[in-house]
Protein backbone atom coordinates (compact mmCIF):
# COMPACT_ATOMS: atom_id res chain seq x y z
CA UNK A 1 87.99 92.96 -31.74
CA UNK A 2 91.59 93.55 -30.77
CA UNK A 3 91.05 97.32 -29.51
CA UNK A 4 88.15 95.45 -27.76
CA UNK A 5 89.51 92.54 -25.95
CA UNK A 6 93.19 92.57 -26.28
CA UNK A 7 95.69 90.67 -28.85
CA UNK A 8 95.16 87.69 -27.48
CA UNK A 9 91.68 87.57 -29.35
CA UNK A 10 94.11 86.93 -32.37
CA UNK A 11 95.30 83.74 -31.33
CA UNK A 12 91.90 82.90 -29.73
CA UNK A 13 90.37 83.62 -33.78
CA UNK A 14 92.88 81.21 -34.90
CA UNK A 15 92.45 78.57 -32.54
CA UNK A 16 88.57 78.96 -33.00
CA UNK A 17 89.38 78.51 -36.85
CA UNK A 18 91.49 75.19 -36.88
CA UNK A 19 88.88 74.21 -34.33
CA UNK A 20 85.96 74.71 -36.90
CA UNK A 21 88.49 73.46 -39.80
CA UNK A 22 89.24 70.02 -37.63
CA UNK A 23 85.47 69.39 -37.35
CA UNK A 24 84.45 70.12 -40.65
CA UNK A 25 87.35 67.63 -41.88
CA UNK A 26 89.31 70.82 -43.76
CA UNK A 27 93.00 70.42 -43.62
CA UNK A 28 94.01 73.16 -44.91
CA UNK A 29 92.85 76.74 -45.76
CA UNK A 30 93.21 75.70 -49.83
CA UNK A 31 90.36 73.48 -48.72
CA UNK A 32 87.67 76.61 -48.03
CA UNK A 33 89.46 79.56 -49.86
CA UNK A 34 86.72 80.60 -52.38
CA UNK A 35 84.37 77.89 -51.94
CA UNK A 36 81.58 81.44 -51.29
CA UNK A 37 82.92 82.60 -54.97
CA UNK A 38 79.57 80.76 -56.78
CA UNK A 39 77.68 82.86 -54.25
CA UNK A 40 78.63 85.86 -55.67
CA UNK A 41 76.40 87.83 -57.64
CA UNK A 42 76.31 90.50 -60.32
CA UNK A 43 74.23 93.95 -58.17
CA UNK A 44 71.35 93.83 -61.03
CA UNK A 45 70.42 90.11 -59.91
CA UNK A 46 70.19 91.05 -55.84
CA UNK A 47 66.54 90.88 -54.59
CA UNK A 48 66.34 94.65 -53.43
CA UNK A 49 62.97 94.43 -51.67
CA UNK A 50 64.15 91.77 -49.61
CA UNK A 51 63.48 93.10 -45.92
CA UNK A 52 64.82 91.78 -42.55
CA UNK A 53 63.59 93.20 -39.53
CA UNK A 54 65.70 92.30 -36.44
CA UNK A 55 64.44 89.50 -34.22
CA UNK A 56 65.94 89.24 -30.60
CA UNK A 57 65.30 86.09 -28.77
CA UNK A 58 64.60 87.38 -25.47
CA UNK A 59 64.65 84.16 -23.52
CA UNK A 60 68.61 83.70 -25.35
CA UNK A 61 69.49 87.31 -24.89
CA UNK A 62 72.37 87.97 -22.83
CA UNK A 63 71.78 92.00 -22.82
CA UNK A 64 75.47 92.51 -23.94
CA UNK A 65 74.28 95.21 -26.05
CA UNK A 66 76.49 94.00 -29.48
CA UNK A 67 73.50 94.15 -31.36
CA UNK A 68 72.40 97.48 -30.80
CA UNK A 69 75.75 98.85 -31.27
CA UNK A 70 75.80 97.67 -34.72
CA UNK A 71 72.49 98.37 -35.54
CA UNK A 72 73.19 101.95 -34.44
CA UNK A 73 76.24 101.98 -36.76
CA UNK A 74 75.03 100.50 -39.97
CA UNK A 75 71.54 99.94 -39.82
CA UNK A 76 69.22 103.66 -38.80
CA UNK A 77 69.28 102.74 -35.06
CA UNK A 78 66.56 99.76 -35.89
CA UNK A 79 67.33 98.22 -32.27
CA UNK A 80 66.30 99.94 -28.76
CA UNK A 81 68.32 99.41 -26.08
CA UNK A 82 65.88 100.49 -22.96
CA UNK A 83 62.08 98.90 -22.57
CA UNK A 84 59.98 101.01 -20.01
CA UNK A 85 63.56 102.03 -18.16
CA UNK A 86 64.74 98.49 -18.08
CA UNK A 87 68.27 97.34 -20.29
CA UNK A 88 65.89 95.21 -23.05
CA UNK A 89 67.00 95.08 -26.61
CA UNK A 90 64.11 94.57 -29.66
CA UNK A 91 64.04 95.09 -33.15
CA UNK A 92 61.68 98.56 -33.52
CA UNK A 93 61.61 100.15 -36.98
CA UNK A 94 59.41 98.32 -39.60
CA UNK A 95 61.30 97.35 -42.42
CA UNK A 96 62.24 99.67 -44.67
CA UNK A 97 64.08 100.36 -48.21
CA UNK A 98 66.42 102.05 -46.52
CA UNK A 99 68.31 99.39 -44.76
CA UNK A 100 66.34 96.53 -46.43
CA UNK A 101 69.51 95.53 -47.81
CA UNK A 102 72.00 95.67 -44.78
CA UNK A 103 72.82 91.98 -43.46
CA UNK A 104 71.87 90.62 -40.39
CA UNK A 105 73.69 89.36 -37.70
CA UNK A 106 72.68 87.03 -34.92
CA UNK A 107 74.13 87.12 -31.16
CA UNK A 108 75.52 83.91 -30.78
């Protein structure tokens, strides 16, 4: 993010945090440090057919392109970024083993 959009996102991260900390009533970071640990799971208990298959809301889409730059780094290039010559992103692989397993991230 930094190399992105400067140094300053650092401070913007941490103001975003005790933002999200303030609402949630959190008043310190004690209060969410390894509250995810009962979420984490042994590899033999994962469901490894689960399959997610990218889904862009078109009417939300702001065409900043985020998503199909980390599709095409993590995820076999499961995201076009061009529609009949026109800047349109949409999931277009079917699901497969192959990246069945790689999270998904929503614009937002």
């Amino acid at each position: 993010a930094a190399m992105t959009y400067g140094f300053k996102i650092v401070q913007e991260m941490i103001a975003g945090l005790e933002n999200w900390m303030d609402e949630k009533g959190h008043r310190s970071l004690d209060d969410i440090v390894g509250r995810a640990t009962p979420n984490v799971t042994d590899w033999q208990y994962l469901n490894l057919n689960y399959v997610a298959k990218a889904h862009i809301d078109q009417d939300a889409c702001i065409k900043c392109g985020r998503c199909h730059i980390a599709c095409e780094d993590t995820s076999h290039q499961a995201i076009t970024n061009m529609v009949d010559g026109v800047r349109h992103f949409e999931g277009i692989r079917p699901p497969s083993a192959s990246y069945a397993r790689t999270s998904v991230a929503l614009c937002g």
